[in-house]
N, C-alpha and C. Protein backbone atom coordinates (compact mmCIF):
# COMPACT_ATOMS: atom_id res chain seq x y z
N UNK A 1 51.00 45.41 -27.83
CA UNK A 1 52.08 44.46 -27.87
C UNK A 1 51.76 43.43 -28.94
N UNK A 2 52.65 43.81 -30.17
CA UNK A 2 52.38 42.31 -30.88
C UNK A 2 52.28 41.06 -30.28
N UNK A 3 51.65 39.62 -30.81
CA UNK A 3 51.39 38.60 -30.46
C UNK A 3 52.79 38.00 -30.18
N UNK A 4 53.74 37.81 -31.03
CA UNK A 4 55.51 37.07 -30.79
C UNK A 4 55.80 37.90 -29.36
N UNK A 5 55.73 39.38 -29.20
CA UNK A 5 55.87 39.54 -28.39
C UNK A 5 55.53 39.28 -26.70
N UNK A 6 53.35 38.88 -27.03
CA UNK A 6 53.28 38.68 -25.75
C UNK A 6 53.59 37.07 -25.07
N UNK A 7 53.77 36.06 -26.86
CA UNK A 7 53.95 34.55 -26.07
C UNK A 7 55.89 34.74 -26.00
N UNK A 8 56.22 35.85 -26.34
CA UNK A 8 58.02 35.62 -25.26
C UNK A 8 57.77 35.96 -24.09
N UNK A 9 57.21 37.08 -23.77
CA UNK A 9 57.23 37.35 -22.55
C UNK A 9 55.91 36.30 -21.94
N UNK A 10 54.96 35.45 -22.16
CA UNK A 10 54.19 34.68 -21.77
C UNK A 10 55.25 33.36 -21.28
N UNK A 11 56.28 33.03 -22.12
CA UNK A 11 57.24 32.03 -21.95
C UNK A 11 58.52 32.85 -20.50
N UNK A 12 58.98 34.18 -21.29
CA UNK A 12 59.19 33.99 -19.48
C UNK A 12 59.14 33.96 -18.73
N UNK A 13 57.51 34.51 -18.32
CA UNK A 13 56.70 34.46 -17.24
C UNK A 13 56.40 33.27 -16.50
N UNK A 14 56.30 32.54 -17.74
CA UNK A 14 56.05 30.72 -17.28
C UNK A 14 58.06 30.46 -16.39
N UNK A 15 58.90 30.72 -17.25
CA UNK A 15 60.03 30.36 -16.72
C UNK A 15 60.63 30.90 -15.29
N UNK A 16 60.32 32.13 -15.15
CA UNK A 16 60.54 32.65 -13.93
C UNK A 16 59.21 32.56 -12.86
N UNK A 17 58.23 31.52 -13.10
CA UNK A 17 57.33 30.92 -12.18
C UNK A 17 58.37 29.47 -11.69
N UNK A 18 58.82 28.77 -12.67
CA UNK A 18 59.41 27.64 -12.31
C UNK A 18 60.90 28.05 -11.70
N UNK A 19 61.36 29.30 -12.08
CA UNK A 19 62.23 29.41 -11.09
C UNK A 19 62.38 29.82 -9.70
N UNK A 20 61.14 30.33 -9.82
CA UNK A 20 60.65 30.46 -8.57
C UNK A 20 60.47 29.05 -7.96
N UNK A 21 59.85 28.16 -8.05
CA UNK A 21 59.68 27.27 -7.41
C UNK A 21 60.83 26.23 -7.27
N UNK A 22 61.89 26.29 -8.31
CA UNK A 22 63.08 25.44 -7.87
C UNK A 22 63.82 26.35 -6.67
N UNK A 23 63.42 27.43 -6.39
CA UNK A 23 63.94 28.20 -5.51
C UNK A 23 63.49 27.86 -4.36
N UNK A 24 62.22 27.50 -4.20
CA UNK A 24 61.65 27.11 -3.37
C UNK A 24 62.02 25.36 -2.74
N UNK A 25 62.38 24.65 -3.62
CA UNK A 25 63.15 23.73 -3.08
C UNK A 25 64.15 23.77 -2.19
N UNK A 26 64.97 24.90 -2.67
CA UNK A 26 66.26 24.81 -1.96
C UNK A 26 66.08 25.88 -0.26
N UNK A 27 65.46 24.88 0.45
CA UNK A 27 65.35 25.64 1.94
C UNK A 27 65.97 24.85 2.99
N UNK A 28 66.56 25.95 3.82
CA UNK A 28 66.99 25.43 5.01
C UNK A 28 65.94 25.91 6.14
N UNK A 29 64.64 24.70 6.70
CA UNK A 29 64.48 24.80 7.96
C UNK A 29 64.54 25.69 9.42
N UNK A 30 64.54 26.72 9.68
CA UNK A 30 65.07 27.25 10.91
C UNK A 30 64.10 27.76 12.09
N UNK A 31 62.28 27.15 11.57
CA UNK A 31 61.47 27.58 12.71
C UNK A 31 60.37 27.22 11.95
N UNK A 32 59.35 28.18 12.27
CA UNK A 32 58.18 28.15 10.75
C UNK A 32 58.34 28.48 9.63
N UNK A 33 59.02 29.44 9.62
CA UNK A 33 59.83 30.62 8.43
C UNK A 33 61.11 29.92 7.81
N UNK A 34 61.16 28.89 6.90
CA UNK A 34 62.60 28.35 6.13
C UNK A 34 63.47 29.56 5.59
N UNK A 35 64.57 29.58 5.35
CA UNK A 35 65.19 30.41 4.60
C UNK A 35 65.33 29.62 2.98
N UNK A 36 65.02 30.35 1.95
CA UNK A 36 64.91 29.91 1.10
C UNK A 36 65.16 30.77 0.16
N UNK A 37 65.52 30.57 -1.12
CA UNK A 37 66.30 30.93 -2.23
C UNK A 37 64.44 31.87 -3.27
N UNK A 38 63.58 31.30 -3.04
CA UNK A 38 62.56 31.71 -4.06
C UNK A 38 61.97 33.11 -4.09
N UNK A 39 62.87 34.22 -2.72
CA UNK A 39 62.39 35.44 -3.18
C UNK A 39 63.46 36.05 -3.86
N UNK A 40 64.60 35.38 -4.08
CA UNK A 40 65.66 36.05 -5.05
C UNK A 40 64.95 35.74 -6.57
N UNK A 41 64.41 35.03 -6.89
CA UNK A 41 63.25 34.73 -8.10
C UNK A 41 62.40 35.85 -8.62
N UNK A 42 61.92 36.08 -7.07
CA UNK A 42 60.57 36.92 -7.44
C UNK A 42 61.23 38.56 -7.20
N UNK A 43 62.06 38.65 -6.88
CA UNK A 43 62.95 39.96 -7.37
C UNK A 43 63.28 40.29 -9.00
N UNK A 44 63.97 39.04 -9.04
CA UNK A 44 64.49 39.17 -10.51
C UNK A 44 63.13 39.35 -11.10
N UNK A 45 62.42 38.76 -11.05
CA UNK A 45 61.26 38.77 -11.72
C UNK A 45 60.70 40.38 -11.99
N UNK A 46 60.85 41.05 -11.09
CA UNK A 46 60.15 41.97 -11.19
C UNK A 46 61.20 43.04 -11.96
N UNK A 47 62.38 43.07 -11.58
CA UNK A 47 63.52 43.75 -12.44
C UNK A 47 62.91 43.46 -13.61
N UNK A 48 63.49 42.54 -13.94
CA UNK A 48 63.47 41.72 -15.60
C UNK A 48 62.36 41.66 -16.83
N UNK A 49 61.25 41.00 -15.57
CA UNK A 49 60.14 41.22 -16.60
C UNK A 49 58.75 42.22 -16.91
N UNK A 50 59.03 43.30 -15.64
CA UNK A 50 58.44 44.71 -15.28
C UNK A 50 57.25 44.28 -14.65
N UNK A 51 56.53 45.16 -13.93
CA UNK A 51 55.52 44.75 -13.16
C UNK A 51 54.56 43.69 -13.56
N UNK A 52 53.76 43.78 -14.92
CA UNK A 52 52.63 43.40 -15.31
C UNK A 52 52.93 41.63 -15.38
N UNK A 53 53.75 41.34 -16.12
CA UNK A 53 54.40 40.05 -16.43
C UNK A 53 55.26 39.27 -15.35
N UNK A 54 55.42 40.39 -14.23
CA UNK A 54 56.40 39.90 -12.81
C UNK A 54 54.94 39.08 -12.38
N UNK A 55 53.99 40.12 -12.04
CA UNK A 55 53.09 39.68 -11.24
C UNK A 55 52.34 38.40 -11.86
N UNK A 56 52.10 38.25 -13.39
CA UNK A 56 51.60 37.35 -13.72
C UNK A 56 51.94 35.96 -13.97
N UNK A 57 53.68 36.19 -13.81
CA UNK A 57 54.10 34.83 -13.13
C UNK A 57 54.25 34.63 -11.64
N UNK A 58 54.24 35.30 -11.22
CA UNK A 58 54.18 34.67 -9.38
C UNK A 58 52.35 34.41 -8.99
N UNK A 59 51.58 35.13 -9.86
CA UNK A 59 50.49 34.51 -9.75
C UNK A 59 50.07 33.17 -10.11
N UNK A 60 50.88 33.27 -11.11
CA UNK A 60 51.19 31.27 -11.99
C UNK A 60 51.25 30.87 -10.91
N UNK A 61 52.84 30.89 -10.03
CA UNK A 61 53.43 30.08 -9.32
C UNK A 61 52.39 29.96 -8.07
N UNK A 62 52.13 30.94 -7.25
CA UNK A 62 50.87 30.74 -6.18
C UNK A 62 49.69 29.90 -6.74
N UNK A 63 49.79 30.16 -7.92
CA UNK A 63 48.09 29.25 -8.08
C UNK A 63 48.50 27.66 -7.89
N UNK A 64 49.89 27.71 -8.70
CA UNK A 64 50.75 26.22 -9.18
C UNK A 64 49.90 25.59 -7.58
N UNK A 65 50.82 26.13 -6.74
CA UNK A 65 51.04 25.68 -5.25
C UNK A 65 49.90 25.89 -4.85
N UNK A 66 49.10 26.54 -4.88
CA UNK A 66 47.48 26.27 -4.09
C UNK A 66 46.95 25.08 -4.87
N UNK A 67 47.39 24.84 -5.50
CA UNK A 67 46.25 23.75 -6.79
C UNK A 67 46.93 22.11 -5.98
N UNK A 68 48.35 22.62 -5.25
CA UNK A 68 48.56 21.11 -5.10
C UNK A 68 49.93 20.65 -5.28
N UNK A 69 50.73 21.48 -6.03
CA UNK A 69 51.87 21.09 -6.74
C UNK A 69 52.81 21.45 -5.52
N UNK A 70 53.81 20.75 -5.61
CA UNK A 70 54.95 20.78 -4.99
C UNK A 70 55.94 21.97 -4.94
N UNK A 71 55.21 23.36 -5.13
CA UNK A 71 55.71 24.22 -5.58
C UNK A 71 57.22 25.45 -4.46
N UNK A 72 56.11 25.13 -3.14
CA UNK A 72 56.53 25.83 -2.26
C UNK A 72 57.71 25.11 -1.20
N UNK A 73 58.07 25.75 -0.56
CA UNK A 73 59.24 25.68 0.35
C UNK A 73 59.16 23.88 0.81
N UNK A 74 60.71 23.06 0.57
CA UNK A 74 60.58 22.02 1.59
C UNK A 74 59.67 20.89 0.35
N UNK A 75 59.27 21.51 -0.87
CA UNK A 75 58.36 20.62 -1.87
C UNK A 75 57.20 20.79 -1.49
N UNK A 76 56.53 21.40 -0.66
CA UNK A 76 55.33 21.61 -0.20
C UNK A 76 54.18 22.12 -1.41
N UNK A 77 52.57 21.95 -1.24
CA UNK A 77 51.86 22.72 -1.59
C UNK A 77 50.37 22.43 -1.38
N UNK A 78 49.46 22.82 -2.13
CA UNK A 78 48.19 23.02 -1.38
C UNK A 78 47.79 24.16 -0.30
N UNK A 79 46.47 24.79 -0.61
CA UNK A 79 46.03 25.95 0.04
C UNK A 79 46.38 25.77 1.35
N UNK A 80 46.71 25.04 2.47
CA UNK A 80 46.97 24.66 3.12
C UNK A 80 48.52 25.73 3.78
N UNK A 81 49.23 25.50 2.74
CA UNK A 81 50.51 26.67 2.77
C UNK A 81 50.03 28.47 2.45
N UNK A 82 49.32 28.39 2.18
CA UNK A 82 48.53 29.84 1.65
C UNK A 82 48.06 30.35 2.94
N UNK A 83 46.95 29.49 3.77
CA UNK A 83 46.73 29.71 5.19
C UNK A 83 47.37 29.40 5.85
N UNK A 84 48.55 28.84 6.53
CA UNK A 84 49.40 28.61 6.94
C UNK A 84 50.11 29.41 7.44
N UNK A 85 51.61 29.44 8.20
CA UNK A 85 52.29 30.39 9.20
C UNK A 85 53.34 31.40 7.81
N UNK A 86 53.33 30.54 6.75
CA UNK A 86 53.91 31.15 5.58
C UNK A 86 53.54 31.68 4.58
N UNK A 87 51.74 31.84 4.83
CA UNK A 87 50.94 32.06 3.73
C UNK A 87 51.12 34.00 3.46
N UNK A 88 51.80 34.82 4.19
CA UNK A 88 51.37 35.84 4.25
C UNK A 88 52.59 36.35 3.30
N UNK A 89 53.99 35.44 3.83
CA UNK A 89 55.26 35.82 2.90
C UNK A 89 54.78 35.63 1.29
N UNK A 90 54.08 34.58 1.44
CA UNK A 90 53.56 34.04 -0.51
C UNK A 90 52.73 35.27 -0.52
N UNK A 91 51.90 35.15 -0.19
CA UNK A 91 51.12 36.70 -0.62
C UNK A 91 51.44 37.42 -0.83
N UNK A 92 52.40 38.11 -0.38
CA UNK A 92 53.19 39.42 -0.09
C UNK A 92 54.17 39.75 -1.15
N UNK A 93 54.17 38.53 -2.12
CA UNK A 93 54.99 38.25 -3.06
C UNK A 93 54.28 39.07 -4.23
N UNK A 94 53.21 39.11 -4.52
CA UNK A 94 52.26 39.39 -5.72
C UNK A 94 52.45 41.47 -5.62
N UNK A 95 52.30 42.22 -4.28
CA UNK A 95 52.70 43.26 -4.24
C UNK A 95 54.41 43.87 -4.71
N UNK A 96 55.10 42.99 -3.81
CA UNK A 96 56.24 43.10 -3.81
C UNK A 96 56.89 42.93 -5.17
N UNK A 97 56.06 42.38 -6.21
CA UNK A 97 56.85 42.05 -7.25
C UNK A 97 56.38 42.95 -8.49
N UNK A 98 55.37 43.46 -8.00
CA UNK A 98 54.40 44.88 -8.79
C UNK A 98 55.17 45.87 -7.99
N UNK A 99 55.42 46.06 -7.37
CA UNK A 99 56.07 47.19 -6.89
C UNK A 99 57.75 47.35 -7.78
N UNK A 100 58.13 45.89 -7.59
CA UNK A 100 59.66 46.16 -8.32
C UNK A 100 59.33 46.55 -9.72
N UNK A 101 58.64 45.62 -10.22
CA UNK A 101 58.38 46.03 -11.51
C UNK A 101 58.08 47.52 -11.79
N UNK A 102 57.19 48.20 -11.13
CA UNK A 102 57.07 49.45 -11.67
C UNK A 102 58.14 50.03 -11.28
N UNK A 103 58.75 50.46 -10.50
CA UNK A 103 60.30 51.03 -10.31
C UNK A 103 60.90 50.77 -10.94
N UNK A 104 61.49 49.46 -11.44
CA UNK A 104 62.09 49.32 -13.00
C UNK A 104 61.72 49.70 -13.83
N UNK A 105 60.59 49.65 -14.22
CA UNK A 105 60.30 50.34 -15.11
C UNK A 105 60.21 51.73 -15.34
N UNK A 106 59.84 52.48 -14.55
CA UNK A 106 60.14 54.09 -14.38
C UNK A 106 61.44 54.61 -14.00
N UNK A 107 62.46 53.93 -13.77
CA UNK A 107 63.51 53.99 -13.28
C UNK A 107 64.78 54.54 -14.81
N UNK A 108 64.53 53.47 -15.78
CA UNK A 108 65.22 53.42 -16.48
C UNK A 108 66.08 52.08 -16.59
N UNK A 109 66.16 51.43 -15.62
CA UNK A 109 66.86 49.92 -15.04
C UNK A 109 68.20 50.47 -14.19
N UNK A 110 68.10 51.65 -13.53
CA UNK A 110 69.59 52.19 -13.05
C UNK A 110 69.38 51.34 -11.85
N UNK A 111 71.39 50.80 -12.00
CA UNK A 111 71.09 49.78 -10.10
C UNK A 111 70.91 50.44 -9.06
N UNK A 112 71.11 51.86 -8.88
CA UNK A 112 70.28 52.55 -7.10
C UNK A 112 69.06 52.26 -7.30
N UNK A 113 68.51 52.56 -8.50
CA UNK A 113 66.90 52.47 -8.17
C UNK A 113 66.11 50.84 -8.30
N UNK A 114 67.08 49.83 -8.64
CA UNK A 114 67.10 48.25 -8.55
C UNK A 114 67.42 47.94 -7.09
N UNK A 115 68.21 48.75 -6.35
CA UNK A 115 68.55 48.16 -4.77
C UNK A 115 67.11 48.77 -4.58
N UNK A 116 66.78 50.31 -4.61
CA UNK A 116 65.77 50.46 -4.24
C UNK A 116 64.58 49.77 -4.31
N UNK A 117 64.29 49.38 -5.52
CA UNK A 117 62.73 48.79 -5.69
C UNK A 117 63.14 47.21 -4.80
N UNK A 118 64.27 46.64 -4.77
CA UNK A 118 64.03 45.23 -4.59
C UNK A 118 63.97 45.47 -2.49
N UNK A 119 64.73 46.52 -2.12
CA UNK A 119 64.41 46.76 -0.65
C UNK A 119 62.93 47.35 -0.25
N UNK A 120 62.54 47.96 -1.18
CA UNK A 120 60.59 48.23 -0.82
C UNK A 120 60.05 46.84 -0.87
N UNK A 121 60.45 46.22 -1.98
CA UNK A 121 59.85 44.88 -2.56
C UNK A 121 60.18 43.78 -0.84
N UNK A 122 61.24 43.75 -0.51
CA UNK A 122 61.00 43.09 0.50
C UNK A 122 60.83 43.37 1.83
N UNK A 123 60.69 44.76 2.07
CA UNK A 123 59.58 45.47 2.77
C UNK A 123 58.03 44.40 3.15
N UNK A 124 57.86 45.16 1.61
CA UNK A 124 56.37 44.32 1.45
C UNK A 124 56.37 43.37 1.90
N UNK A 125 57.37 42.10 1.62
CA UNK A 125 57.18 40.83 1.97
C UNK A 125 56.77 40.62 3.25
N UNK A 126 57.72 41.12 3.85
CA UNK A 126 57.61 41.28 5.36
C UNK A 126 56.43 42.01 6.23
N UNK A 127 56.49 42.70 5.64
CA UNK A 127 54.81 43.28 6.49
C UNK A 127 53.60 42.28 6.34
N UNK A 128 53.41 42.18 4.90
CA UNK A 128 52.27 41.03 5.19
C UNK A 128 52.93 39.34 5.69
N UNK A 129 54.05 39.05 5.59
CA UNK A 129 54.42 37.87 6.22
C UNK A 129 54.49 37.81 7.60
N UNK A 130 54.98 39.27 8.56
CA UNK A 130 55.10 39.32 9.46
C UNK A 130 53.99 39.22 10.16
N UNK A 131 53.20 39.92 9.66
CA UNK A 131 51.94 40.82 9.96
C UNK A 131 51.00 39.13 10.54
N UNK A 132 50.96 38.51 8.98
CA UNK A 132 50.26 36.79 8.85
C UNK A 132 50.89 36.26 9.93
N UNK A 133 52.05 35.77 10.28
CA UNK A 133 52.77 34.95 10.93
C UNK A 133 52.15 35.51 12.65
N UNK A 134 52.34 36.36 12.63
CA UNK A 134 51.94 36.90 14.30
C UNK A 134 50.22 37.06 14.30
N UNK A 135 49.48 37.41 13.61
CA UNK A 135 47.89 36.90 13.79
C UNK A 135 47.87 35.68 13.77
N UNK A 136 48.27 34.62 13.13
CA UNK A 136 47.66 33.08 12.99
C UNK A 136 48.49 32.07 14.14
N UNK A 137 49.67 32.36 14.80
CA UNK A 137 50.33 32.44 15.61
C UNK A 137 49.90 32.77 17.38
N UNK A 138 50.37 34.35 17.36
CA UNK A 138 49.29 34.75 18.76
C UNK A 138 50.47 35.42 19.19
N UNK A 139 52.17 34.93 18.75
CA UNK A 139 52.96 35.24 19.49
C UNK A 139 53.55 37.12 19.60
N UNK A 140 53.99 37.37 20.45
CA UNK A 140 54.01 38.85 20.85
C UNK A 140 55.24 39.28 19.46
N UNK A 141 54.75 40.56 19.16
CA UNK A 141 55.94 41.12 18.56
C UNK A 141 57.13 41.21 18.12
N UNK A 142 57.49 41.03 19.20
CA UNK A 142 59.57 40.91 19.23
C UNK A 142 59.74 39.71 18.89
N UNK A 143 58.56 38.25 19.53
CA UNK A 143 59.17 36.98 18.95
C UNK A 143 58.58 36.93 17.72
N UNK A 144 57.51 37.61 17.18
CA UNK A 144 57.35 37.33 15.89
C UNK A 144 58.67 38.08 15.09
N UNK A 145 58.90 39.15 15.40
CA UNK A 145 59.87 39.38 14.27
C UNK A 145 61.37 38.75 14.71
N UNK A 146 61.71 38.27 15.56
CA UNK A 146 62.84 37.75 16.04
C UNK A 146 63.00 36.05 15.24
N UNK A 147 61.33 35.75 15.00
CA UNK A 147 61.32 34.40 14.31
C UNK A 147 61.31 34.69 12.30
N UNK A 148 60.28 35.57 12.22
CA UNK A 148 59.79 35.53 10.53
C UNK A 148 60.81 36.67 10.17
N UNK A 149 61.84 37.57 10.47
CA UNK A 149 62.17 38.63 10.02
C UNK A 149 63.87 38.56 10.38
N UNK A 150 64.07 39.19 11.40
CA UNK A 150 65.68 39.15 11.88
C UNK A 150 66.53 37.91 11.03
N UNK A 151 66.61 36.90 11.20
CA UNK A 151 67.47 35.50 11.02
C UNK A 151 67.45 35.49 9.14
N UNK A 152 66.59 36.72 8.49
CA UNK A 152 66.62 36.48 7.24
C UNK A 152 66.99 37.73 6.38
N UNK A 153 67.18 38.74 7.09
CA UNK A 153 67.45 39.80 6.55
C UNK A 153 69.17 40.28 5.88
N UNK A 154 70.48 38.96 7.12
CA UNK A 154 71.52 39.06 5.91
C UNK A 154 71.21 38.65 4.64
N UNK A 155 70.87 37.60 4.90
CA UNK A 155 70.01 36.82 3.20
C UNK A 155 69.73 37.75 2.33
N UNK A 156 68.49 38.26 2.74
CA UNK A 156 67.98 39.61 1.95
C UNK A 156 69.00 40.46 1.38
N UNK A 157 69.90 40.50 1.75
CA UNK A 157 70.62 41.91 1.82
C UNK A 157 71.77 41.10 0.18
N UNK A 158 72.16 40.02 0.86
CA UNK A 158 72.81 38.93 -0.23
C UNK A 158 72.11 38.75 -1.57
N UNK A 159 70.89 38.65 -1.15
CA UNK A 159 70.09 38.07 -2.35
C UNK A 159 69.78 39.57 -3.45
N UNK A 160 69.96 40.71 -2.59
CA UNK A 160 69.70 41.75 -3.65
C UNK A 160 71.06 42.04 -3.92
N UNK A 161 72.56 41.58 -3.30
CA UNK A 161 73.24 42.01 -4.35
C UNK A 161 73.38 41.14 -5.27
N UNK A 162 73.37 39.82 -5.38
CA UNK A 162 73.42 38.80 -6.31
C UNK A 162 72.57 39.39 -7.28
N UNK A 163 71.21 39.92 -7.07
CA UNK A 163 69.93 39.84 -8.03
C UNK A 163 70.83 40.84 -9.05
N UNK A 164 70.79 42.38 -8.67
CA UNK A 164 71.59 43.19 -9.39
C UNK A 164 72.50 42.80 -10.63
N UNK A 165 73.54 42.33 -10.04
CA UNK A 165 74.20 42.10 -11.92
C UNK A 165 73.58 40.58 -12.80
N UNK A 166 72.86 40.14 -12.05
CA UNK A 166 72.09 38.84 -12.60
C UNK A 166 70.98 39.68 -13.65
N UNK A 167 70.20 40.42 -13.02
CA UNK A 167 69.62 41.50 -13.57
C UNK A 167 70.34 42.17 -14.96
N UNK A 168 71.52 42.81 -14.58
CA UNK A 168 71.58 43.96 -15.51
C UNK A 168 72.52 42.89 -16.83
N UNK A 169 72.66 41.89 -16.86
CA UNK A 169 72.85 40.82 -17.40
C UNK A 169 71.71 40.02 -18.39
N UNK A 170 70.31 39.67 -17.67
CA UNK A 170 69.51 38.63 -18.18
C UNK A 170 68.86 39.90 -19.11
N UNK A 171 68.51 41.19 -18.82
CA UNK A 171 67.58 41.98 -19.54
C UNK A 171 67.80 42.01 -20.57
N UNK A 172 69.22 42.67 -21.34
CA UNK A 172 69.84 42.77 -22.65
C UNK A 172 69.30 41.47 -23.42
N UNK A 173 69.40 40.40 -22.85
CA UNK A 173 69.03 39.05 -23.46
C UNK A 173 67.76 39.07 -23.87
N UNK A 174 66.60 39.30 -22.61
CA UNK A 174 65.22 38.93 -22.81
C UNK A 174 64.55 39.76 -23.66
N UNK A 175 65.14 41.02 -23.65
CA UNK A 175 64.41 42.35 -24.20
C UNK A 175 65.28 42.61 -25.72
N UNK A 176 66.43 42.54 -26.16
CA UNK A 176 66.50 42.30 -26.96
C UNK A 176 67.47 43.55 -26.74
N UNK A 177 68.17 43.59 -26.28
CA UNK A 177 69.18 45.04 -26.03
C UNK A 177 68.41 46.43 -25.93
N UNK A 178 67.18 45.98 -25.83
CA UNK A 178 65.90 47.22 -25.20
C UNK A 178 65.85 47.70 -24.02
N UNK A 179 65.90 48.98 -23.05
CA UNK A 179 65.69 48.65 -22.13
C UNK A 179 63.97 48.14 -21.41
N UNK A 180 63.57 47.80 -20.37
CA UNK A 180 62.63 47.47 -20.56
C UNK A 180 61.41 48.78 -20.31
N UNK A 181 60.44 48.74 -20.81
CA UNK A 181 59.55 49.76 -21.39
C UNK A 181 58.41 49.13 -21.34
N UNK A 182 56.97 50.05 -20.20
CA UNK A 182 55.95 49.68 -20.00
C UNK A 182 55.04 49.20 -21.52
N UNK A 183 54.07 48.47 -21.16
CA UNK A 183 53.41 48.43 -22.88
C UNK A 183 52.82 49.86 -22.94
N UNK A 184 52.32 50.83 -22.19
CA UNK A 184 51.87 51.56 -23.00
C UNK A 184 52.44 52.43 -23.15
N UNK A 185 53.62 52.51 -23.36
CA UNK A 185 54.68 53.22 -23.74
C UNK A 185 55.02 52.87 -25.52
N UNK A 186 55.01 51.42 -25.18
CA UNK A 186 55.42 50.53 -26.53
C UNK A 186 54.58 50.81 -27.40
N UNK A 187 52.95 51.25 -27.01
CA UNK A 187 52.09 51.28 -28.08
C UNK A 187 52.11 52.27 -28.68
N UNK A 188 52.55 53.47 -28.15
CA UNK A 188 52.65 54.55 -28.64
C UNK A 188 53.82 55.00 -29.24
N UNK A 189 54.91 54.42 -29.49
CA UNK A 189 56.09 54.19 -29.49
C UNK A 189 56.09 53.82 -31.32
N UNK A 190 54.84 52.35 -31.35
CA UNK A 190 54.29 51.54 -32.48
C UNK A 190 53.38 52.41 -33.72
C-alpha cells in the first residue's frame, strides 16, 4: 500500500473511531446495557473500511476509553468500563468488526452478504457481551439475556438496515469508485 494511501485510510480510521464515540454519546439508559447508537459505527466500519483498518480503529477507540476519555456510553471512560457489566459488548467489538470486514471484503460489497456479515458481526457482540454481563453479574440466563440482548435486538435489526445504503454510499467516496480490495490483493494488483 503506498504511503497517501495508508495516511487516507489512517485518517479514516481515526474518523470512524470518533464516530464511534459520538455514537456512544447518544444513549438511552434502560438497565446496565444502554441502547446506544456506537455499534451502528462499528458496522459501518467494518463494511467501509475492511477488516484490517475496521479493527484498527475500534482499537483506537477502546484504547481512547480505557486511557480515560469520555469515549464510551453516557460520556463514560476508563478501564473501569472495560471490566465492567459493559466491558464484554466493547470487546466483542474488535471481533465483530474483523469479521465484517473480511466478508466485505470477500464478498465483493454485495448487500446480502453486508446484512450477512453485519448479523454475524452482532452475533459476536452478543456472545461475548452476554457471555461478560452474566459472569460478572451472577444473574441466571433468561434474565441475562432478557436484560443485555432481547430489548436491543429491534435496534439491531434498524441499525443494519440504515448501515446498508449508508454503506453502499460512503465506499464509492472513500475508495475512490474502487470496490474495496484486501491489501494483498492490491499488492499484487501493483
Amino acid at each position: 500500500m503506498k504511503s497517501a494511501d495508508s495516511l487516507r485510510m489512517t485518517v479514516y480510521a481515526a474518523l470512524f473511531a470518533a464516530l464511534t464515540a459520538v455514537g456512544a454519546f447518544i444513549a438511552i439508559p434502560i438497565g446496565p446495557v444502554p441502547i446506544v447508537l456506537q455499534n451502528l459505527f462499528v458496522m459501518l466500519a467494518g463494511l467501509v473500511l475492511g477488516s484490517r483498518w475496521a479493527l484498527a480503529s475500534i482499537a483506537i477507540y477502546l484504547l481512547a476509553g480505557a486511557c480515560g476519555l469520555p469515549v464510551f456510553a453516557g460520556g463514560q471512560g476508563g478501564i473501569g468500563r472495560i471490566v465492567g457489566p459493559t466491558g464484554g459488548y466493547l470487546l466483542g467489538y474488535l471481533p465483530a468488526v474483523y469479521l465484517i470486514g473480511i466478508i466485505s471484503e470477500k464478498s465483493g460489497q454485495k448487500v446480502m452478504w453486508d446484512v450477512v456479515a453485519m448479523i454475524l458481526g452482532s452475533v459476536l457482540i452478543y456472545a461475548c457481551g452476554v457471555t461478560w454481563l452474566k459472569v460478572l453479574t451472577g444473574m441466571p440466563w433468561p434474565k441475562t439475556l432478557a436484560v443485555g440482548m432481547f430489548p436491543f435486538l429491534i435496534g439491531d435489526i434498524l441499525k443494519i438496515a440504515v448501515a446498508v445504503p449508508i454503506a453502499r454510499a460512503v465506499r464509492p467516496i472513500l475508495h475512490g469508485h474502487k470496490t474495496l480490495v484486501p491489501e494483498k490483493k492490491l499488492n499484487n494488483i501493483a
